[in-house]
Protein backbone atom coordinates (compact mmCIF):
# COMPACT_ATOMS: atom_id res chain seq x y z
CA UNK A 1 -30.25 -81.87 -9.82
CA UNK A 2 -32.48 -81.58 -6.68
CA UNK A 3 -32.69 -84.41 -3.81
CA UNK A 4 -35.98 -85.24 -2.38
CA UNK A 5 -37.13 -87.13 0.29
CA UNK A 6 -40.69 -88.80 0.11
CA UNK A 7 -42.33 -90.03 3.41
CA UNK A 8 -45.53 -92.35 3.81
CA UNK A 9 -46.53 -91.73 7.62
CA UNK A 10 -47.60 -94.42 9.66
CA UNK A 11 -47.69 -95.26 13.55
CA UNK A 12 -46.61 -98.69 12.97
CA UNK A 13 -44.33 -98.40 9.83
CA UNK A 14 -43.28 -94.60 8.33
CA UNK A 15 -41.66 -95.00 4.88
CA UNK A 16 -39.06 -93.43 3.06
CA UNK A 17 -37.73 -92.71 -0.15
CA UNK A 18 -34.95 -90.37 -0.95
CA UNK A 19 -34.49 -90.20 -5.01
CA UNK A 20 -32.22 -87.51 -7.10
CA UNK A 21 -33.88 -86.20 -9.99
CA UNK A 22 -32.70 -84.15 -13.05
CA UNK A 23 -34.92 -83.08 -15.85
CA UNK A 24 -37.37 -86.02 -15.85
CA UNK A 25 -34.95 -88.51 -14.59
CA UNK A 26 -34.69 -89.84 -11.50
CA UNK A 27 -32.69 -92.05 -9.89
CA UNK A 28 -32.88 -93.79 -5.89
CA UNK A 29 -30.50 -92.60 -3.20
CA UNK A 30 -32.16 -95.06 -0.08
CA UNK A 31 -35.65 -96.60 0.96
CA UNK A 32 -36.90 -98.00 3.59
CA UNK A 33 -38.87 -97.82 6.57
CA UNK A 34 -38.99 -97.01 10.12
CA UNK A 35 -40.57 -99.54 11.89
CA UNK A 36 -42.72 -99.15 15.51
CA UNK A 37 -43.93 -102.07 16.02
CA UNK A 38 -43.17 -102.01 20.21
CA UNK A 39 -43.85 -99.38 22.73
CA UNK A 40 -46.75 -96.86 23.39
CA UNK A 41 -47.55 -94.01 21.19
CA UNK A 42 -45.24 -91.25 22.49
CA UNK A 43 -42.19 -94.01 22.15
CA UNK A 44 -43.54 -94.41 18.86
CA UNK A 45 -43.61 -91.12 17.44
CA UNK A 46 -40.25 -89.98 19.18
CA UNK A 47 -38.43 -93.12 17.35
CA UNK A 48 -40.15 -91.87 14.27
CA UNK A 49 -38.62 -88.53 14.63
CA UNK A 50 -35.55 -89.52 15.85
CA UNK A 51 -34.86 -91.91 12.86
CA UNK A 52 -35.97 -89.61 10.79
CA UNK A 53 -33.71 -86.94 11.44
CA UNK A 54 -30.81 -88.87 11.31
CA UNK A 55 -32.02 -89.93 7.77
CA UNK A 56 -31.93 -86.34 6.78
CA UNK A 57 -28.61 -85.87 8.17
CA UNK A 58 -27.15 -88.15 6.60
CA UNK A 59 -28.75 -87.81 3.20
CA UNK A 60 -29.43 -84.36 2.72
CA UNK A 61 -32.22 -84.05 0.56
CA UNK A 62 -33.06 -80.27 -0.60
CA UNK A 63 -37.22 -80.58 -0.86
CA UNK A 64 -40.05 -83.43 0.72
CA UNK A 65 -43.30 -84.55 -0.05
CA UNK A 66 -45.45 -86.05 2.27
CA UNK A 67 -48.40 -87.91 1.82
CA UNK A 68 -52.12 -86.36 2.68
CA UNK A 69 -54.01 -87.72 5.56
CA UNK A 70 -56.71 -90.39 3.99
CA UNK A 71 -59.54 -91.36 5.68
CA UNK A 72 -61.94 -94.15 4.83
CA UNK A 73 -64.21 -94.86 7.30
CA UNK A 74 -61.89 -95.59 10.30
CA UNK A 75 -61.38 -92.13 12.27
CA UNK A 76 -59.44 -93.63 14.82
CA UNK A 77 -57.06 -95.15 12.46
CA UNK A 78 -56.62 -91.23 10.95
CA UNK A 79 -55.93 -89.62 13.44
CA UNK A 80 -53.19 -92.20 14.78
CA UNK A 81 -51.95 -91.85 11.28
CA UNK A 82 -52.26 -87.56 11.91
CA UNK A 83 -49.94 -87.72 14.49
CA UNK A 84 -47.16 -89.78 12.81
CA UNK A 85 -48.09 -87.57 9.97
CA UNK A 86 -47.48 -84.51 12.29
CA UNK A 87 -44.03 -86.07 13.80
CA UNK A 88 -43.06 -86.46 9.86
CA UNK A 89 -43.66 -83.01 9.06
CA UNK A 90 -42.30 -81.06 11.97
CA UNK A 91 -38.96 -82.79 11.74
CA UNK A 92 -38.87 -81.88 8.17
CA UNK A 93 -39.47 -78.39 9.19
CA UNK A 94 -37.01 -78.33 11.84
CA UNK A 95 -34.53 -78.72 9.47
CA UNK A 96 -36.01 -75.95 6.83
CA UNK A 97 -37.12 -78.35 4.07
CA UNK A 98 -39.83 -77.20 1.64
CA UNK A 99 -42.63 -79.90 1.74
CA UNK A 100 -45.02 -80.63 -0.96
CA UNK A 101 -48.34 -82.81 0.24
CA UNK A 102 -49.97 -85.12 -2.09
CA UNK A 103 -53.62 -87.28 -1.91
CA UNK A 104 -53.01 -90.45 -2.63
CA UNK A 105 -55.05 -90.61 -5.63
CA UNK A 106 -52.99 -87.58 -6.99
CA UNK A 107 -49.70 -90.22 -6.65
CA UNK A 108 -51.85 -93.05 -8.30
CA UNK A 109 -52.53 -90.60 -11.07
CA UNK A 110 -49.04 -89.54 -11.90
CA UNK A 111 -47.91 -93.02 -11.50
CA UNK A 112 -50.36 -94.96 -13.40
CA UNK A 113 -52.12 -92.55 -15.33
CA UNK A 114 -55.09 -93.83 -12.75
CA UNK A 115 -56.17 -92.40 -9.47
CA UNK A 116 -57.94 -95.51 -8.90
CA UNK A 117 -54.70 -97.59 -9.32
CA UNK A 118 -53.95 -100.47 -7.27
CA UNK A 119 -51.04 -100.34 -4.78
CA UNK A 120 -48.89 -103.26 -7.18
CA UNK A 121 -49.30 -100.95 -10.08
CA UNK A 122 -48.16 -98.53 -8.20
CA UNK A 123 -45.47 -100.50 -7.23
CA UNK A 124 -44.14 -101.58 -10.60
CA UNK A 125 -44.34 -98.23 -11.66
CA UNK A 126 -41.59 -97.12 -9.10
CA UNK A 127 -39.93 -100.26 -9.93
CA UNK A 128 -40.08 -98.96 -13.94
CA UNK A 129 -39.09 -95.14 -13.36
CA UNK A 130 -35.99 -96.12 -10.94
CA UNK A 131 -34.83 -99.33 -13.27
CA UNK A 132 -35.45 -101.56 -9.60
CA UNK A 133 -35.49 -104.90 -9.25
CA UNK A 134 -36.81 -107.45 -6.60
CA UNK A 135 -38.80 -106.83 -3.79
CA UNK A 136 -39.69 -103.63 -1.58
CA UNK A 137 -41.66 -103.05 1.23
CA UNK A 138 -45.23 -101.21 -0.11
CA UNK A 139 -44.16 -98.59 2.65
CA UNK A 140 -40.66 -97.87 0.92
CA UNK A 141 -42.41 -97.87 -2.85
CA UNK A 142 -45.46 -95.87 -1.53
CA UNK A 143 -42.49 -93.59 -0.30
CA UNK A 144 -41.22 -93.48 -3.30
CA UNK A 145 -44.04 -92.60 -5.78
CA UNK A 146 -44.61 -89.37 -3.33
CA UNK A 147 -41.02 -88.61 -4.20
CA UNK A 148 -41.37 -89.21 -7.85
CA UNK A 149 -44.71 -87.27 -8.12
CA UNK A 150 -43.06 -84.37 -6.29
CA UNK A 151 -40.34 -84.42 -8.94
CA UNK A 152 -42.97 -84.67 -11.88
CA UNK A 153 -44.79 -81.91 -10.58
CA UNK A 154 -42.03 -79.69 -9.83
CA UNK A 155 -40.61 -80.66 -13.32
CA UNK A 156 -44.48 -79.21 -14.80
CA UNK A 157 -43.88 -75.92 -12.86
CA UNK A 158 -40.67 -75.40 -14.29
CA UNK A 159 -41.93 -76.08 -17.91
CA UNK A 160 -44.74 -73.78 -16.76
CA UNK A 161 -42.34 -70.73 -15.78
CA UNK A 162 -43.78 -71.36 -12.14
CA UNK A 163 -41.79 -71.06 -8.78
CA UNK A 164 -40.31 -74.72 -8.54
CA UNK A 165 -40.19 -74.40 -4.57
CA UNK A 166 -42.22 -77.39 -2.75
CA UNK A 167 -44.73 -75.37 -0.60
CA UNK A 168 -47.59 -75.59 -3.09
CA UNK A 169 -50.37 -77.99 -1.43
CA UNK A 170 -52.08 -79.42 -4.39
CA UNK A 171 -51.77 -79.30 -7.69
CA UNK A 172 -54.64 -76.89 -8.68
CA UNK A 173 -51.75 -74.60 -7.69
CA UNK A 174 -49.19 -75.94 -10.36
């Protein structure tokens, strides 16, 4: 059984999923977000690291998977999402967890079987796979498919008689 924490970065709201999975099952530990809404951008990004920490203290989880930087056609709106992004990732690396990065489309894909899938499919997807009901903040559930494709993938590489550890980037690797 291996505990993973999935994070969807964001200035204003950074989401989170913790699930535990064990051969092709998985099941939800927390979700939730960490929300920004006040202060300037340093207050921002420490609150995001602070919280965050304290979720992985208190949870434990053993491997993360973050999701890639996309960019559209707002730059500015990237690389405010980049530094959240960066905040994410260095506290997971302060406390020695593997982390797995995933496109967005590469979560749509092992959710829905679409790359191209809409964010409510890929909602009632997580809602499926963990046996949820109700509602769930799109940050939390976007959380939560990273988490779920991590454990998919790493599930493949094990079938595969590939290293199961998280620091593959993409899946080309797998």
């Amino acid at each position: 059984m291996i505990r993973i924490i999935g994070i969807d970065p964001g200035s204003r709201h950074t989401g989170y999923g913790i699930i535990e999975s064990d051969r092709g099952r998985a099941r939800l530990i927390a979700a939730g977000r960490i929300s920004t809404a006040l202060g300037t951008m340093p207050q921002r990004l420490l609150q995001i690291q602070s919280e965050l920490a304290a979720l992985l203290a208190e949870f434990g989880p053993m491997e993360a998977a973050v999701e890639e930087v996309f960019v559209n056609k707002n730059v500015q709106t990237a690389l405010v999402l980049g530094q959240a992004r960066g905040v994410a990732l260095c506290t997971l690396a302060q406390v020695g967890l593997a982390v797995a990065e995933y496109a967005p489309a590469q979560v749509k894909l092992a959710l829905t079987g679409s790359g191209r899938a809409e964010k409510l499919q890929v909602q009632h997807m997580v809602k499926v796979l963990l046996n949820l009901q109700g509602r769930m903040a799109v940050d939390a559930s976007d959380a939560l498919a990273i988490a779920l494709t991590h454990a998919q993938v790493r599930g493949v590489r094990a079938q595969a008689g590939i290293a199961v550890g998280a620091r593959s980037k993409s899946w080309s690797r797998a």
